[in-house]
Structure formats: structure tokens, C-alpha cells
N, C-alpha and C. Protein backbone atom coordinates (compact mmCIF):
# COMPACT_ATOMS: atom_id res chain seq x y z
N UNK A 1 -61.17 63.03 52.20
CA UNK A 1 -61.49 61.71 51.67
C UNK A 1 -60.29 60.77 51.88
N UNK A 2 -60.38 59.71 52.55
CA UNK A 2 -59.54 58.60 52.37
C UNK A 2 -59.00 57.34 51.23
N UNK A 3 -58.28 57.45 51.10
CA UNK A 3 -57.56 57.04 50.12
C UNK A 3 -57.89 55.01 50.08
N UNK A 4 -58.18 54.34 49.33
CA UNK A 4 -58.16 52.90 49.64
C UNK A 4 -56.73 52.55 49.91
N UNK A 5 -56.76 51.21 50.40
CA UNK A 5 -55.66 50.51 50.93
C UNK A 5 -54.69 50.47 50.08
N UNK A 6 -55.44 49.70 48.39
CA UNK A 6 -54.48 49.44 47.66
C UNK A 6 -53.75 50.65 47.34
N UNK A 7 -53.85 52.48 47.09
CA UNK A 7 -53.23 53.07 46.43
C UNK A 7 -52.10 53.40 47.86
N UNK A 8 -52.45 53.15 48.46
CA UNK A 8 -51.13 53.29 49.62
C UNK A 8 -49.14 52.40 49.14
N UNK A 9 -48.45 53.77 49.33
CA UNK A 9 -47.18 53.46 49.27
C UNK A 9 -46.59 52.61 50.04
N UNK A 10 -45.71 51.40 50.09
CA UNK A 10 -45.18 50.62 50.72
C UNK A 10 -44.44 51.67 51.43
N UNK A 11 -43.36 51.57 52.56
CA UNK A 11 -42.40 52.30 53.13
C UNK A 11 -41.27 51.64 52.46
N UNK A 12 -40.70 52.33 52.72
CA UNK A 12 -38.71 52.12 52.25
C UNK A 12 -37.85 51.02 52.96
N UNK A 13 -38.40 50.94 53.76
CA UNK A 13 -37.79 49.74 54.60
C UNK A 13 -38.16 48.31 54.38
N UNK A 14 -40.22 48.21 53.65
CA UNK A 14 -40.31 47.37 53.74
C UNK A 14 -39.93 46.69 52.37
N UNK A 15 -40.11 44.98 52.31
CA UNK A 15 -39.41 44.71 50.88
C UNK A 15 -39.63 43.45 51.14
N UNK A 16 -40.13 43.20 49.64
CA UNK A 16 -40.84 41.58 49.64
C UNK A 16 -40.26 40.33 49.80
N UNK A 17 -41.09 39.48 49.87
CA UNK A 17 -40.32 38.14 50.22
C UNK A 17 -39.87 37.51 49.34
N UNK A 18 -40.11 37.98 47.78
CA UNK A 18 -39.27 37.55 46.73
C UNK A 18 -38.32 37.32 46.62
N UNK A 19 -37.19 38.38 46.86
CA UNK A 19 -35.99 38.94 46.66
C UNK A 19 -35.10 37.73 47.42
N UNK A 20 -35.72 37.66 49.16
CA UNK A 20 -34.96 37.06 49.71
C UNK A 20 -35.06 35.40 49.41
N UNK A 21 -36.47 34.88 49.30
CA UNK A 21 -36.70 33.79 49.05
C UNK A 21 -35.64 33.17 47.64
N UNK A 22 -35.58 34.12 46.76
CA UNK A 22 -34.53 33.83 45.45
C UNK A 22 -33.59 33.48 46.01
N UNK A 23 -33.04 33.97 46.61
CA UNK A 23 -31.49 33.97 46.88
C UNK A 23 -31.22 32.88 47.73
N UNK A 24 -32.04 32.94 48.34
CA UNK A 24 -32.14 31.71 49.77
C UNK A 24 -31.86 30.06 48.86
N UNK A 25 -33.04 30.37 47.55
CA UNK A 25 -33.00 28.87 46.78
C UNK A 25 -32.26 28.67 45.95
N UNK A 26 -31.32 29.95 45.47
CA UNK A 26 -30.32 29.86 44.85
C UNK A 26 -28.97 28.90 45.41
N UNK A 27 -28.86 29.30 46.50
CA UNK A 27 -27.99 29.23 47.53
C UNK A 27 -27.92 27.45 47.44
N UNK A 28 -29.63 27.00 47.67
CA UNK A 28 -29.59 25.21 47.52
C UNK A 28 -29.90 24.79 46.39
N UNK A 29 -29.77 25.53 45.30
CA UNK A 29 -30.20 25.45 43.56
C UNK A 29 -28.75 25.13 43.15
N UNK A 30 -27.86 26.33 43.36
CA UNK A 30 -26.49 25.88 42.92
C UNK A 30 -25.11 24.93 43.19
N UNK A 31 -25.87 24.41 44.77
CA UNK A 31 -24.69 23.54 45.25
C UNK A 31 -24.86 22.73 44.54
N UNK A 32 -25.98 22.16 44.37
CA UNK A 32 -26.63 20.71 43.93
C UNK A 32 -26.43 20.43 42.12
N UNK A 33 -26.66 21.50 41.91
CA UNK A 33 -26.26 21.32 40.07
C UNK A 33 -24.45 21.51 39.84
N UNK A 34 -24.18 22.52 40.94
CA UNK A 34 -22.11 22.61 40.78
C UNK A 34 -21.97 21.13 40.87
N UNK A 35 -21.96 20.49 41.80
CA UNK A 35 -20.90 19.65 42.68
C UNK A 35 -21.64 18.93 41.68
N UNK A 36 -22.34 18.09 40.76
CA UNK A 36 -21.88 17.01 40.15
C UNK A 36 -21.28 17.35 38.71
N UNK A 37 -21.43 18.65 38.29
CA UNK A 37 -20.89 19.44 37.11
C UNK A 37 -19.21 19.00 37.31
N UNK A 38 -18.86 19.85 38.68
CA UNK A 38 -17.28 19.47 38.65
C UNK A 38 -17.09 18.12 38.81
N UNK A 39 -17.81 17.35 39.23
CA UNK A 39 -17.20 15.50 39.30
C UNK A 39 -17.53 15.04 37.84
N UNK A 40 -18.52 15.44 37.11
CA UNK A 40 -18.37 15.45 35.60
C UNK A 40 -17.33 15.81 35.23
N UNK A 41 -16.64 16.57 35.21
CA UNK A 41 -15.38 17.03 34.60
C UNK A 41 -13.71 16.82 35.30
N UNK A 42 -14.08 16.23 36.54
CA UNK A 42 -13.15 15.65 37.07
C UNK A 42 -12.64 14.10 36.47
N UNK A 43 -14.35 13.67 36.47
CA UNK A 43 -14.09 12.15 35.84
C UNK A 43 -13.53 12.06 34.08
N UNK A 44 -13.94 13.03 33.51
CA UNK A 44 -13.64 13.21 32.45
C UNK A 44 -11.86 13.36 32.13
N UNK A 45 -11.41 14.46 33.16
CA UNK A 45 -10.11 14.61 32.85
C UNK A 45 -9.28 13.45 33.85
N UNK A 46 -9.79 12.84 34.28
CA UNK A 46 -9.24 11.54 35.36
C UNK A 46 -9.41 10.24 33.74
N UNK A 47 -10.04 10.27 32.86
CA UNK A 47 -10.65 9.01 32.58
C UNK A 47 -9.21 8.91 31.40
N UNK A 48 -8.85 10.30 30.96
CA UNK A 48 -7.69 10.88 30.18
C UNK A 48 -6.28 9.37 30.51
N UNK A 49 -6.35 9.80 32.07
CA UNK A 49 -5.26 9.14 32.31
C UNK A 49 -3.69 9.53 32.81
N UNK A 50 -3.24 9.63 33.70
CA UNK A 50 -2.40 10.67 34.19
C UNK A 50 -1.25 11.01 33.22
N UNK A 51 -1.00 10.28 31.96
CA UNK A 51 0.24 10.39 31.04
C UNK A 51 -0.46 11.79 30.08
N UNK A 52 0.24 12.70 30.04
CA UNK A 52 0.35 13.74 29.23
C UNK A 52 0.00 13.66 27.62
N UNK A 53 0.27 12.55 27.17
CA UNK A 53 -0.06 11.85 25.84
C UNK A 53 1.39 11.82 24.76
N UNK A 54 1.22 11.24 24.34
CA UNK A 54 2.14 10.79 23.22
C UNK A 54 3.07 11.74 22.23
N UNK A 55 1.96 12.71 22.52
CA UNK A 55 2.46 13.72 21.60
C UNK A 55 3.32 15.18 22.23
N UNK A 56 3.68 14.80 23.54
CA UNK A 56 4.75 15.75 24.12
C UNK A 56 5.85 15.62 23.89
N UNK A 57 6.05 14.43 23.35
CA UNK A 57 7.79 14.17 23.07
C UNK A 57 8.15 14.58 21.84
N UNK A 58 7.08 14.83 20.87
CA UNK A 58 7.21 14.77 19.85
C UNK A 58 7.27 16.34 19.30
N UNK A 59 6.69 17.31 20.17
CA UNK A 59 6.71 18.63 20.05
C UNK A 59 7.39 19.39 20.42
N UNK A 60 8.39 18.30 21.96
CA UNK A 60 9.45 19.00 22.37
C UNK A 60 10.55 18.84 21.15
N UNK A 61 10.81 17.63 21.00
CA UNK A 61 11.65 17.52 19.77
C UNK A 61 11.65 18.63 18.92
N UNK A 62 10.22 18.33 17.98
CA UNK A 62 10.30 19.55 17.49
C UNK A 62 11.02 20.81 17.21
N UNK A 63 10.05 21.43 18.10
CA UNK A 63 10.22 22.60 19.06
C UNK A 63 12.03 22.92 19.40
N UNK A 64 12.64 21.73 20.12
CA UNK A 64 14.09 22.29 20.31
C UNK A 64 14.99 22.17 18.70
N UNK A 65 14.42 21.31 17.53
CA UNK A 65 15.02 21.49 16.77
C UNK A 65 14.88 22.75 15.36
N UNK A 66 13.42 23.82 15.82
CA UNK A 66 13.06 24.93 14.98
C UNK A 66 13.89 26.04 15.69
N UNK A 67 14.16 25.75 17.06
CA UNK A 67 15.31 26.49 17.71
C UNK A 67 16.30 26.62 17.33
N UNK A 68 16.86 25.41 17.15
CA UNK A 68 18.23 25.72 16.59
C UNK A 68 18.29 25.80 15.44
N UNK A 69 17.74 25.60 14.37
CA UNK A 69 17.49 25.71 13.33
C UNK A 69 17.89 27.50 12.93
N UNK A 70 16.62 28.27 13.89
CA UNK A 70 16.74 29.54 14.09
C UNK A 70 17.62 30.40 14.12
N UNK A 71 18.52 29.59 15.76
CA UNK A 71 19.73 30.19 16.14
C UNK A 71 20.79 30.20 15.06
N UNK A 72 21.25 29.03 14.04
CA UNK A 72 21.85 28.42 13.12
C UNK A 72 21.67 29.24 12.15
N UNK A 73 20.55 30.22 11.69
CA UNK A 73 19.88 30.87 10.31
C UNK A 73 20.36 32.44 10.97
N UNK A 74 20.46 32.66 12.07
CA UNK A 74 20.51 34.09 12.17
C UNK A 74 21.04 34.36 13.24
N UNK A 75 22.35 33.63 13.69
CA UNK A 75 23.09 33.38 14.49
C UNK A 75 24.64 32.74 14.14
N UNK A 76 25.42 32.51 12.84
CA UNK A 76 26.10 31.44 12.95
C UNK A 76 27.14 31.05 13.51
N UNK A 77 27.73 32.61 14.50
CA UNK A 77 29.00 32.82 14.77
C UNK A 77 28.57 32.23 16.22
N UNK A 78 27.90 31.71 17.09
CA UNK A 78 27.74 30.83 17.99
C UNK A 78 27.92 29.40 17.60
């Protein structure tokens, strides 16, 4: 007795057009949503302004005076 078409096994080699078709639209799915994502976030950190902000001077200060402070507390013979 012969078997119908449908209960027949695919072969190993063969393999649907799903798989590749995904990938294929991935490929023009993700350029198109990246590239204005990163100019979103380019413009964003561009809109900043190239100065570091106000508050670097103020932390270096800081910062070099908890140093010595430090060195001064558990250091004094320098």
C-alpha cells in the first residue's frame, strides 16, 4: 500500500523558505530602524553641547582636596 503525499518525510537537505526569507528581511528591517536610532542619540548628545558641563571643575576641586585631606589624616610626616 502506498503511503499519501502528505505523510511523506521532507529530506535533510531540504528546508523552507521561512528561515531564509527572515533573515533576508531582517537584514533590511534593521538597517532602517538602527541608522535613525543612532542619529537620535547622536543629536541628543550633540544638542548637550561640546562643554563637559559646569560641574567638572567643581568635582575636580573637590576630589583633589578629599585627597589631601586623606594624605594629611594618615600621612603627616609627608
Amino acid at each position: 500500500m502506498q503511503t499519501p503525499q502528505s505523510q511523506i518525510q521532507p529530506k535533510t537537505r531540504e528546508r523552507g523558505i521561512a528561515p531564509m526569507l527572515s533573515v533576508a528581511l531582517m537584514f533590511f528591517t534593521f538597517g532602517p530602524v538602527g541608522l535613525p536610532l543612532d542619529g537620535s542619540i547622536a543629536h541628543l548628545v550633540n544638542a548637550r553641547g561640546p562643554n563637559p558641563g559646569p560641574g567638572i571643575e567643581q568635582a575636580n576641586e573637590f576630589a583633589t582636596q578629599a585627597t589631601r585631606n586623606f594624605f594629611i589624616a594618615n600621612f603627616p610626616d609627608l
